[in-house]
N, C-alpha and C. Protein backbone atom coordinates (compact mmCIF):
# COMPACT_ATOMS: atom_id res chain seq x y z
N UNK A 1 0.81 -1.21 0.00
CA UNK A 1 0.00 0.00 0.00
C UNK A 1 0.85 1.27 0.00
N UNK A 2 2.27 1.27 -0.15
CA UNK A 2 2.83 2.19 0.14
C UNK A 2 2.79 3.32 1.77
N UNK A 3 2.81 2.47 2.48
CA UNK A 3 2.50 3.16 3.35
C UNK A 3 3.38 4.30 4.37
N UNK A 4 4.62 3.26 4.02
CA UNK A 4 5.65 3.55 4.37
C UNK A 4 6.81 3.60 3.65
N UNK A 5 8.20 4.62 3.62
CA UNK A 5 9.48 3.84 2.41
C UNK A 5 10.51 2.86 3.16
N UNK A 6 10.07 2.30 4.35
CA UNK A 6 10.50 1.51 4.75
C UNK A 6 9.90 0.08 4.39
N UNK A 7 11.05 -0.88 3.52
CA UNK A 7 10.39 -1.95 3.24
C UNK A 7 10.90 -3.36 4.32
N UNK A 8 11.02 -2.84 5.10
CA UNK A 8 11.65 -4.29 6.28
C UNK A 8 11.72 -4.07 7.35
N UNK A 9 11.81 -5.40 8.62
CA UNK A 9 11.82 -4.90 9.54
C UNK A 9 13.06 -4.48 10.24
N UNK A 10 13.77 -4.16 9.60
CA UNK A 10 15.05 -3.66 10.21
C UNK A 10 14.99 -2.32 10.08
N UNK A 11 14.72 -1.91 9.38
CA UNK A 11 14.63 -0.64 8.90
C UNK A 11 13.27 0.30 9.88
N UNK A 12 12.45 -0.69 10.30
CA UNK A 12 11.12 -0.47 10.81
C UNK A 12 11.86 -0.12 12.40
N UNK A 13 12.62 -0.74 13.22
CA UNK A 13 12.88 -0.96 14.01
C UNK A 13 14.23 0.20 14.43
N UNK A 14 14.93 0.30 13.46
CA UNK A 14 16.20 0.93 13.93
C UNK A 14 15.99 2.31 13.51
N UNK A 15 14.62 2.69 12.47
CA UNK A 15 14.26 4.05 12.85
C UNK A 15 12.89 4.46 13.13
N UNK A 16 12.27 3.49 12.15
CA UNK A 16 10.82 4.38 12.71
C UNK A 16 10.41 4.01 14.92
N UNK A 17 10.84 2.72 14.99
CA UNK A 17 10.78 2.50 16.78
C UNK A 17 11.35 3.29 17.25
N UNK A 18 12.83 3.38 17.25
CA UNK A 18 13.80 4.41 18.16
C UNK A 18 13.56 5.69 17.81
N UNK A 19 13.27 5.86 17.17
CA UNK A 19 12.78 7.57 16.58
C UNK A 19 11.33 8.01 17.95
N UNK A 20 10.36 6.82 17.61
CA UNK A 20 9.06 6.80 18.46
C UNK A 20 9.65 6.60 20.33
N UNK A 21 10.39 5.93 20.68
CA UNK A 21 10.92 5.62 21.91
C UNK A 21 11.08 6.92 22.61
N UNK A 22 12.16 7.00 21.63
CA UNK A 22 12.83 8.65 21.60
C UNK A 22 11.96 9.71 22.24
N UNK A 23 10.94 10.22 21.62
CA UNK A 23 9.67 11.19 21.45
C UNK A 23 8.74 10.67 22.82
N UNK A 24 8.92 9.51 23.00
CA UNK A 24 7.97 8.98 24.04
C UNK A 24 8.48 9.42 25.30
N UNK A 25 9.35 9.98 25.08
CA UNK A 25 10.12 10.35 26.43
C UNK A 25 9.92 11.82 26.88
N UNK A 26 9.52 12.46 25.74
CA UNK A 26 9.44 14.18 26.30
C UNK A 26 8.04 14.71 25.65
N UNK A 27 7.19 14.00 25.45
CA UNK A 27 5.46 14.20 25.58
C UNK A 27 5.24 13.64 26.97
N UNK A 28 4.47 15.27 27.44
CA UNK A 28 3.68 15.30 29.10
C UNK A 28 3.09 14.46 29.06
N UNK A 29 2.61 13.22 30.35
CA UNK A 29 1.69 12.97 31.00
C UNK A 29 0.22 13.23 30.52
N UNK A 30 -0.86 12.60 30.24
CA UNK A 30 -1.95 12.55 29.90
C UNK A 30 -2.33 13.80 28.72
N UNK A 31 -1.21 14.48 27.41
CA UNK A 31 -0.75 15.54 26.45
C UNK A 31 -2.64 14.68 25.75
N UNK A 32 -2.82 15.88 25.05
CA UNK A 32 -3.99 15.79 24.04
C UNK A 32 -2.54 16.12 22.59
N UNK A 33 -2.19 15.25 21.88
CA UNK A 33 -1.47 15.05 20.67
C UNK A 33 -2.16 14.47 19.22
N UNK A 34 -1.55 15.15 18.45
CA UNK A 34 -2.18 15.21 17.06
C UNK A 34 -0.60 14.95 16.20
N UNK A 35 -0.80 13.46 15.82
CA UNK A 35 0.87 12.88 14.69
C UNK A 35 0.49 13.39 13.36
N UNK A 36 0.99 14.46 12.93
CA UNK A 36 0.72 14.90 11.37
C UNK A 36 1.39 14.42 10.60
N UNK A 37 0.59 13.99 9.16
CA UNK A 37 1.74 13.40 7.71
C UNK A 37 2.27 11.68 8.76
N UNK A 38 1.02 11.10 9.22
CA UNK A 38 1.75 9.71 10.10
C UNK A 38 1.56 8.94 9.00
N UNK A 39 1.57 8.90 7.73
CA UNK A 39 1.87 7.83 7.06
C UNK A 39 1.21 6.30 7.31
N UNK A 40 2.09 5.57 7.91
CA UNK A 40 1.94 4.19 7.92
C UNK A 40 1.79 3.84 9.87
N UNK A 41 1.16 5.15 10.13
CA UNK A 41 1.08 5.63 11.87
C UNK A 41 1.88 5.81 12.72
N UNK A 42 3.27 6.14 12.12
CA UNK A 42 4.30 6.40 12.97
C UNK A 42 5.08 7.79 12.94
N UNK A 43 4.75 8.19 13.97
CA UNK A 43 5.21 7.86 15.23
C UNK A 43 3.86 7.46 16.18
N UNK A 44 2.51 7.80 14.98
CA UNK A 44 1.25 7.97 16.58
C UNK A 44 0.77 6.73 16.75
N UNK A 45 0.93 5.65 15.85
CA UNK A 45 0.52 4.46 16.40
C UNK A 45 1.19 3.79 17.59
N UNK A 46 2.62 4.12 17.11
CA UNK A 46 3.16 3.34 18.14
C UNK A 46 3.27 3.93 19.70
N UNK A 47 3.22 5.52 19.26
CA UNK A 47 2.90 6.16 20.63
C UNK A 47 1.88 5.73 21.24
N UNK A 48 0.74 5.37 20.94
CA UNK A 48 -0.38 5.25 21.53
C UNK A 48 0.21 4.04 22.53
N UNK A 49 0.63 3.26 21.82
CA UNK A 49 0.87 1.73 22.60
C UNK A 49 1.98 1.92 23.68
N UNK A 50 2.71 2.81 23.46
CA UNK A 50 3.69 2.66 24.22
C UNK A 50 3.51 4.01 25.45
N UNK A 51 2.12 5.21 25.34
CA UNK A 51 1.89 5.88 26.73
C UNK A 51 0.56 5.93 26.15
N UNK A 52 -0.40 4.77 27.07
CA UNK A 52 -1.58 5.09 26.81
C UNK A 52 -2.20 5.64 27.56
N UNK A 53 -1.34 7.19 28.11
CA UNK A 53 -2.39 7.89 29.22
C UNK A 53 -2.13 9.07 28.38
N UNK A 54 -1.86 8.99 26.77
CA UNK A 54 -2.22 9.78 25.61
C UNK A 54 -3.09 10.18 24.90
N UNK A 55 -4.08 11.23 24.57
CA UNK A 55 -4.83 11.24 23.49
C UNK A 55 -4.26 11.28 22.52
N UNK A 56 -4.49 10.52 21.74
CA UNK A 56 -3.76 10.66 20.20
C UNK A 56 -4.80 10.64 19.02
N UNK A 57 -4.82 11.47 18.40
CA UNK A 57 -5.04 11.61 16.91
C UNK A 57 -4.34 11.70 16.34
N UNK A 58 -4.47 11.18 14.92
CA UNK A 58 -3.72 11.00 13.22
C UNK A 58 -4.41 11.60 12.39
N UNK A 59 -3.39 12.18 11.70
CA UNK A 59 -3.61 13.38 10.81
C UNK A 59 -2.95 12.51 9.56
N UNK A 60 -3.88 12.61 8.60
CA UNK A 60 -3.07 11.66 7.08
C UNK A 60 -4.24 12.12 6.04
N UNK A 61 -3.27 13.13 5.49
CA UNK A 61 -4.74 14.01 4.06
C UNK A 61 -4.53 12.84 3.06
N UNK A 62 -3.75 11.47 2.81
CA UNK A 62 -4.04 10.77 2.20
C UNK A 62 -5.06 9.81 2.28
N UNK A 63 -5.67 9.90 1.48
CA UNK A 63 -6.86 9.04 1.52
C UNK A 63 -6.97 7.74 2.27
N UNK A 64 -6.25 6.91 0.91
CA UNK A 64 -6.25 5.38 0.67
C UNK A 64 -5.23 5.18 2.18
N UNK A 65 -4.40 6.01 2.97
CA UNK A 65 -3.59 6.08 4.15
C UNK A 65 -4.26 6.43 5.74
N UNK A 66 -5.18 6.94 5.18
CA UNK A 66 -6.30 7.20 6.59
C UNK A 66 -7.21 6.47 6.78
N UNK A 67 -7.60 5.50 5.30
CA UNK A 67 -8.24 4.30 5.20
C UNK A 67 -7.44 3.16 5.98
N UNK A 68 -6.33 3.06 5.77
CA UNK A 68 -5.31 2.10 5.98
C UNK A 68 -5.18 2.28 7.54
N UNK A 69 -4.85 3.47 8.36
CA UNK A 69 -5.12 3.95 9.61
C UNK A 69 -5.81 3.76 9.97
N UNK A 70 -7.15 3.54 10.10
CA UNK A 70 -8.45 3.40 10.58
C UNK A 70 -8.56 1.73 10.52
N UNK A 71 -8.17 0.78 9.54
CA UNK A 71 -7.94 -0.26 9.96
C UNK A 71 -7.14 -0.84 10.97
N UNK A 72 -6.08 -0.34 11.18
CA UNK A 72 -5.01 -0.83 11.95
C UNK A 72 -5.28 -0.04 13.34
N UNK A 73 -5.77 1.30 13.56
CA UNK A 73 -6.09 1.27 15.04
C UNK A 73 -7.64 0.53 15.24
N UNK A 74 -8.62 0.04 14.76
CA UNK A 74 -9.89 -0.47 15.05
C UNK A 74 -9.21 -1.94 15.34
N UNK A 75 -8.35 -2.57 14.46
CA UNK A 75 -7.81 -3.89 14.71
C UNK A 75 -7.03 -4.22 16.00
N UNK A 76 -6.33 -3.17 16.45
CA UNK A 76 -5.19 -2.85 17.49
C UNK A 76 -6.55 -2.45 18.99
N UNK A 77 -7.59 -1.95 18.38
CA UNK A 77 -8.56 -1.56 19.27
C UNK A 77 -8.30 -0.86 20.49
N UNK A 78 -7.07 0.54 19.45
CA UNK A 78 -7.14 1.44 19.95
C UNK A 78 -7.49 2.82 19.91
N UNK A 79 -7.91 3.34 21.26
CA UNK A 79 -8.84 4.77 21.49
C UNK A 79 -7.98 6.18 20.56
N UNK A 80 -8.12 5.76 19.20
CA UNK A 80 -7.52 7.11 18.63
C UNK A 80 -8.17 7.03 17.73
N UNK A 81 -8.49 8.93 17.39
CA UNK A 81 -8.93 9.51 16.14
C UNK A 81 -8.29 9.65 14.55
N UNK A 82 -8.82 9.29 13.45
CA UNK A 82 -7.85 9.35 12.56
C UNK A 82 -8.26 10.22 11.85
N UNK A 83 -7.86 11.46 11.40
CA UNK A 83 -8.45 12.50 10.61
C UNK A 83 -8.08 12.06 8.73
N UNK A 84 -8.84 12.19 7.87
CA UNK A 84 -8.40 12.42 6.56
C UNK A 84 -8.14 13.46 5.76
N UNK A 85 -7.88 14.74 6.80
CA UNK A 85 -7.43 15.85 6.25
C UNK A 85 -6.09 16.73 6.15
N UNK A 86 -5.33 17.69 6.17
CA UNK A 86 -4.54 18.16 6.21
C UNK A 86 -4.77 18.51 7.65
N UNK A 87 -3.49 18.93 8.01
CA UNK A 87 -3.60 19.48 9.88
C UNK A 87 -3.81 21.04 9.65
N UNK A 88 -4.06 21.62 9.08
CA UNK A 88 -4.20 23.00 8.85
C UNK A 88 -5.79 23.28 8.66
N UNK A 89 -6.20 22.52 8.49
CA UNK A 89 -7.70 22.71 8.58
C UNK A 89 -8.50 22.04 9.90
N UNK A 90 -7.61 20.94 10.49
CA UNK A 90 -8.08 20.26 11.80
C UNK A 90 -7.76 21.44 12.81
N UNK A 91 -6.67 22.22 12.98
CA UNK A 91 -6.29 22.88 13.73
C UNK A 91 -7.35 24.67 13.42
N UNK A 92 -7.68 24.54 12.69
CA UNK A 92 -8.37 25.65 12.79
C UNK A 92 -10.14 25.38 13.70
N UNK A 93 -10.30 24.26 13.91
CA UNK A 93 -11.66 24.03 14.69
C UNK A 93 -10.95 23.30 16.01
N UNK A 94 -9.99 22.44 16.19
CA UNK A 94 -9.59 21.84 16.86
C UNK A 94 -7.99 22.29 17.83
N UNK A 95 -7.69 22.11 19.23
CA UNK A 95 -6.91 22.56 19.46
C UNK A 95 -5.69 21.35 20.25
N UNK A 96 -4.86 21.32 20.29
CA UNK A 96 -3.38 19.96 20.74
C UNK A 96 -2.56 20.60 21.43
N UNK A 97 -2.19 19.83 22.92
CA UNK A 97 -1.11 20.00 23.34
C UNK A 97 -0.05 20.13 22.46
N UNK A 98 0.35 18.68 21.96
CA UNK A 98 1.47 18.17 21.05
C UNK A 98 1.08 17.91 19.80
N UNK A 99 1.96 18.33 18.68
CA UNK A 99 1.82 18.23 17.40
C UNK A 99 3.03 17.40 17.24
N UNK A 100 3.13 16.27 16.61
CA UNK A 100 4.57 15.65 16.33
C UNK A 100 4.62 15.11 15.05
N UNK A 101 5.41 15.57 14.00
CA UNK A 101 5.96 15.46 12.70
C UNK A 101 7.05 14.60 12.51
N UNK A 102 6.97 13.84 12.03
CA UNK A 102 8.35 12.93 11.57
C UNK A 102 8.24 12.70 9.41
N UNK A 103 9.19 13.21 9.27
CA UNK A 103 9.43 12.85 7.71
C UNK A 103 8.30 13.72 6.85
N UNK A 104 8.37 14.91 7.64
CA UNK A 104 6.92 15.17 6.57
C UNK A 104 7.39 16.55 5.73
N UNK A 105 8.45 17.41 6.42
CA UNK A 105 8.87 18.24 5.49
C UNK A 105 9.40 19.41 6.06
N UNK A 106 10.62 20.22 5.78
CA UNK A 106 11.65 20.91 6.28
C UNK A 106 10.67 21.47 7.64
N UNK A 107 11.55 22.39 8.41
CA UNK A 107 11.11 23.31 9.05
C UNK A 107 10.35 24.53 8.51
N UNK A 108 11.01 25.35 7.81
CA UNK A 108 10.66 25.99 7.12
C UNK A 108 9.16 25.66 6.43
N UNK A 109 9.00 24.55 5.65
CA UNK A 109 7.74 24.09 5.15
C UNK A 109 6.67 23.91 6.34
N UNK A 110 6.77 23.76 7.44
CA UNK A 110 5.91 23.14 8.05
C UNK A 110 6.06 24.39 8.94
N UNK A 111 6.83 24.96 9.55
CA UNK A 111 6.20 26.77 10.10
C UNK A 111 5.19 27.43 9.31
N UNK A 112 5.29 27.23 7.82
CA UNK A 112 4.83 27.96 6.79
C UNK A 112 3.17 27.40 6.84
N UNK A 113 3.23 26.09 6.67
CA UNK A 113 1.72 25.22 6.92
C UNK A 113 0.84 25.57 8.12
N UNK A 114 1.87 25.56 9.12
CA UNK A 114 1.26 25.89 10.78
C UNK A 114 1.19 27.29 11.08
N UNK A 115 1.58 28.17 10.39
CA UNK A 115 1.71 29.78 10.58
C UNK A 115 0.33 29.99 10.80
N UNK A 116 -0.69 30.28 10.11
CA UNK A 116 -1.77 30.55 10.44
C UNK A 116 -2.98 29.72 11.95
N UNK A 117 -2.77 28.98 11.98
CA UNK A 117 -2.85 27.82 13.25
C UNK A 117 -2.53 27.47 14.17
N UNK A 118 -1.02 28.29 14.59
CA UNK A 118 -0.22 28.42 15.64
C UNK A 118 -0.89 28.55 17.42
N UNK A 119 -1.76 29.06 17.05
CA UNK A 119 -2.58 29.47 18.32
C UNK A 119 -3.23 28.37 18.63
N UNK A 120 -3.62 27.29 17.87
CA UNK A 120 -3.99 25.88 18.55
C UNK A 120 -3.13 24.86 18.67
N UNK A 121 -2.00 25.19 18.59
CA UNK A 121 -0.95 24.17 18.98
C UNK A 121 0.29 24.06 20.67
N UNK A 122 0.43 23.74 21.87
CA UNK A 122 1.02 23.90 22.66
C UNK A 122 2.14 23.80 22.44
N UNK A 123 2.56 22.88 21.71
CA UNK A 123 4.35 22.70 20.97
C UNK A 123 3.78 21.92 20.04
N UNK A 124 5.24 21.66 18.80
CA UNK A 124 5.57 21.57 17.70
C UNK A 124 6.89 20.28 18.25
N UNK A 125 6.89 19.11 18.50
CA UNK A 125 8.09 18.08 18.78
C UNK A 125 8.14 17.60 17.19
N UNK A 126 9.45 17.81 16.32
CA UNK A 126 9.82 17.58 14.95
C UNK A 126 10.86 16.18 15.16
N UNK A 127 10.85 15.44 14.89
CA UNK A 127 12.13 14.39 14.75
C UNK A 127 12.72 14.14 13.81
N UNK A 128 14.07 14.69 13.89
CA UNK A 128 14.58 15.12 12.44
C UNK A 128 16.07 14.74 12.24
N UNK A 129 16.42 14.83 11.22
CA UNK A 129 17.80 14.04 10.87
C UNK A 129 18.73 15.05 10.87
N UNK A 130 20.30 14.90 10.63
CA UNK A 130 21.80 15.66 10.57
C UNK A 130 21.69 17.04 10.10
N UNK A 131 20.33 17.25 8.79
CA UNK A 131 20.49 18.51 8.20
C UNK A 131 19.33 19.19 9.05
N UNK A 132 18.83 19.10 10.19
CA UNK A 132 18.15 19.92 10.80
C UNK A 132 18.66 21.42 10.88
N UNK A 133 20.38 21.47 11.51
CA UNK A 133 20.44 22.70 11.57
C UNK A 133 20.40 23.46 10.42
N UNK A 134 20.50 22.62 9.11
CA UNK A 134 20.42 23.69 8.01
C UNK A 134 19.25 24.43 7.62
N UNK A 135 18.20 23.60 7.89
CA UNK A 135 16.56 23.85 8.20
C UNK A 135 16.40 25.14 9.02
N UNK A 136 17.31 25.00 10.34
CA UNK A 136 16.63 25.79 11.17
C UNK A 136 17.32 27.10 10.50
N UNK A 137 18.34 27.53 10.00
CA UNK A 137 19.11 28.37 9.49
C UNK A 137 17.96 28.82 8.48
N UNK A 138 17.55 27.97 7.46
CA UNK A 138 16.95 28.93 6.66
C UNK A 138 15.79 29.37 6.67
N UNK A 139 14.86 28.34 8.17
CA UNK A 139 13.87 29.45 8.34
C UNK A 139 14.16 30.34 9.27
N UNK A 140 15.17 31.04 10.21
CA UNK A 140 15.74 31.86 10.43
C UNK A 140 15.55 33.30 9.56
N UNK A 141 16.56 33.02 8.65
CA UNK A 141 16.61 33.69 7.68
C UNK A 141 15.23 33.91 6.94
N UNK A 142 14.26 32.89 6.94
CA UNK A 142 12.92 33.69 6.22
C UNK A 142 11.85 34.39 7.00
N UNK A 143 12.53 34.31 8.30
CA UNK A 143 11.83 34.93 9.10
C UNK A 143 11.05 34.00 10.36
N UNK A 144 10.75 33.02 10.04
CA UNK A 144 9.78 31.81 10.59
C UNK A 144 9.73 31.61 11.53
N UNK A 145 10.90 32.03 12.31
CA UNK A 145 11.08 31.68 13.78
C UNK A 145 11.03 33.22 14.66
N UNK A 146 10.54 34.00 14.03
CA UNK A 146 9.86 35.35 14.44
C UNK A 146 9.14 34.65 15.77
N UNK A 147 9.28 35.48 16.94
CA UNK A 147 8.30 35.32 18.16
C UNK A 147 7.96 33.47 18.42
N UNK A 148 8.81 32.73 18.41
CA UNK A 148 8.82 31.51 18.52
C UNK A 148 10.06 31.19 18.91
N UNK A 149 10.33 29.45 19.41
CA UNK A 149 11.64 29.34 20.17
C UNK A 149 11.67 27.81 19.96
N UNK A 150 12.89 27.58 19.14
CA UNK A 150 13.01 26.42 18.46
C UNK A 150 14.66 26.02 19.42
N UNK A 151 14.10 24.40 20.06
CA UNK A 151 14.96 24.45 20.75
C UNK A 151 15.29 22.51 20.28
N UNK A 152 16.90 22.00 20.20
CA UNK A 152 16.77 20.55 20.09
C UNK A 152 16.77 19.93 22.14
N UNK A 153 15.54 19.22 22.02
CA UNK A 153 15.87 18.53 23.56
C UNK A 153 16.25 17.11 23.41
N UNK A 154 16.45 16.61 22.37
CA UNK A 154 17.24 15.00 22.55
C UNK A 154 18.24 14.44 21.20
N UNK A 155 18.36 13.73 21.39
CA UNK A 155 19.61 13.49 20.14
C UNK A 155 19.41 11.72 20.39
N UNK A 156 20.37 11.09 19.65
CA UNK A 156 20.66 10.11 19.72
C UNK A 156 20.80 9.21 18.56
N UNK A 157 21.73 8.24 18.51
CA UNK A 157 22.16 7.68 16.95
C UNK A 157 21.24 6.87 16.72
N UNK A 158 21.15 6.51 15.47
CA UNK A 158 20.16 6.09 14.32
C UNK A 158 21.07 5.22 13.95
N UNK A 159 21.03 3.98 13.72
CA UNK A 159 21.39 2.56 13.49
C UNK A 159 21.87 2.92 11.87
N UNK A 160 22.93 2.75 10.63
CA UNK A 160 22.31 2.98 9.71
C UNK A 160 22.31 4.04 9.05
N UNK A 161 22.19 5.01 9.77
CA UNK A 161 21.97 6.60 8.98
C UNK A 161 23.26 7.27 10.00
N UNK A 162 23.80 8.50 8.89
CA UNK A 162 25.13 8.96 9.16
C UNK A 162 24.11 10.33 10.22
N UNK A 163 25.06 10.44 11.05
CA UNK A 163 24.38 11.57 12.19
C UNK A 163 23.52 11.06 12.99
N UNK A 164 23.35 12.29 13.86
CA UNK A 164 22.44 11.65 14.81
C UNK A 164 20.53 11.82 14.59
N UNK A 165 19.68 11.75 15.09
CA UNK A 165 18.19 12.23 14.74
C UNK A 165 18.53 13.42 16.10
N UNK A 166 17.42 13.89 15.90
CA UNK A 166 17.49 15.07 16.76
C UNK A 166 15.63 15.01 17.41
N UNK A 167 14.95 15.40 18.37
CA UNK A 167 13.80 16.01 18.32
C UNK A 167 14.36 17.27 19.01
N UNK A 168 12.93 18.36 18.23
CA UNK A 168 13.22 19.71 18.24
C UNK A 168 11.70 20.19 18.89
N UNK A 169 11.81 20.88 19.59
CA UNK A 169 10.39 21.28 20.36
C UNK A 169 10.42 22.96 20.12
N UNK A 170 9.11 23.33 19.44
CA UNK A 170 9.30 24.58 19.00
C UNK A 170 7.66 25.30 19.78
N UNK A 171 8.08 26.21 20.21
CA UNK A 171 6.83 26.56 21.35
C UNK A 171 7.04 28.05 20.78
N UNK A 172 5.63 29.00 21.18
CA UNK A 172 5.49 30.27 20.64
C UNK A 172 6.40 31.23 21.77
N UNK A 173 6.57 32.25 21.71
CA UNK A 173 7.57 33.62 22.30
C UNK A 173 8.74 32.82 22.62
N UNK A 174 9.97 34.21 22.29
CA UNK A 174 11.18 33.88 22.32
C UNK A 174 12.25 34.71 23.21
């Protein structure tokens, strides 16, 4: 189904898990969270399983992928929402502690998506690879991080991939 560009479980394990482990560690205690662009539900599927004193919703504007979502948490018969829309339109009726992005697109791109929406989000946790700081540099430079405060709180190596992953927690005033 394409759900994922991970085709094995090694690959499943040494990033999309440790990536999720990772993240599981610095989302609050009973957080209302929304996983945008979760693909094949990761990071929010597996979050769910691994702190289920989480609200979690999934955000996946792909169709045939929110179809695919909705099977696998009803099967798993777990308490999460799966949206089939973009998060820019959920967030304008709806409001999240935690927003958490993995693989879905620069900094820059995704300040730019969330700019208007900002006011329903408590933080922004990104999990992101080696060229993060170049990301953060150029939305710097486009301005993006105006009255906002983009900070990395964890690191740690990635099995496999050169550098480390990073999560980045980006909260409003600076």
């Amino acid at each position: 189904m394409n759900l994922t560009r991970h085709t094995d479980w090694d690959l499943f394990v040494t990033r999309d898990l440790i990536d999720t482990i990772e993240l599981a560690k610095h989302v609050a205690k009973n957080a209302n969270v929304m996983d945008v662009g979760t693909g094949g539900g990761v990071p929010g599927i597996v979050l769910a399983i691994l702190r289920p004193d989480l609200k979690i919703a999934l955000c996946e504007s792909i169709g045939k992928k929110a179809v695919a979502l909705e099977s696998m948490v009803k099967a798993l018969r777990l308490p999460i929402i799966v949206y089939a829309e973009r998060a820019e339109v959920i967030l304008k009726k709806r409001r999240f502690d935690v927003i958490t992005v993995r693989a879905v697109g620069s900094i820059s791109k995704l300040l730019t998506w969330f700019a208007p929406v900002l006011k329903s989000v408590g933080q922004l946790l990104l999990i992101k690879g080696p060229r993060w700081t170049e990301e953060n540099t150029e939305a710097e430079a486009a301005g993006l991080l105006n009255r906002l405060k983009l900070e990395p709180i964890a690191e740690w190596p990635t099995p496999g991939r050169d550098g480390l992953s990073v999560l980045l927690k980006i909260v409003k005033g600076k």
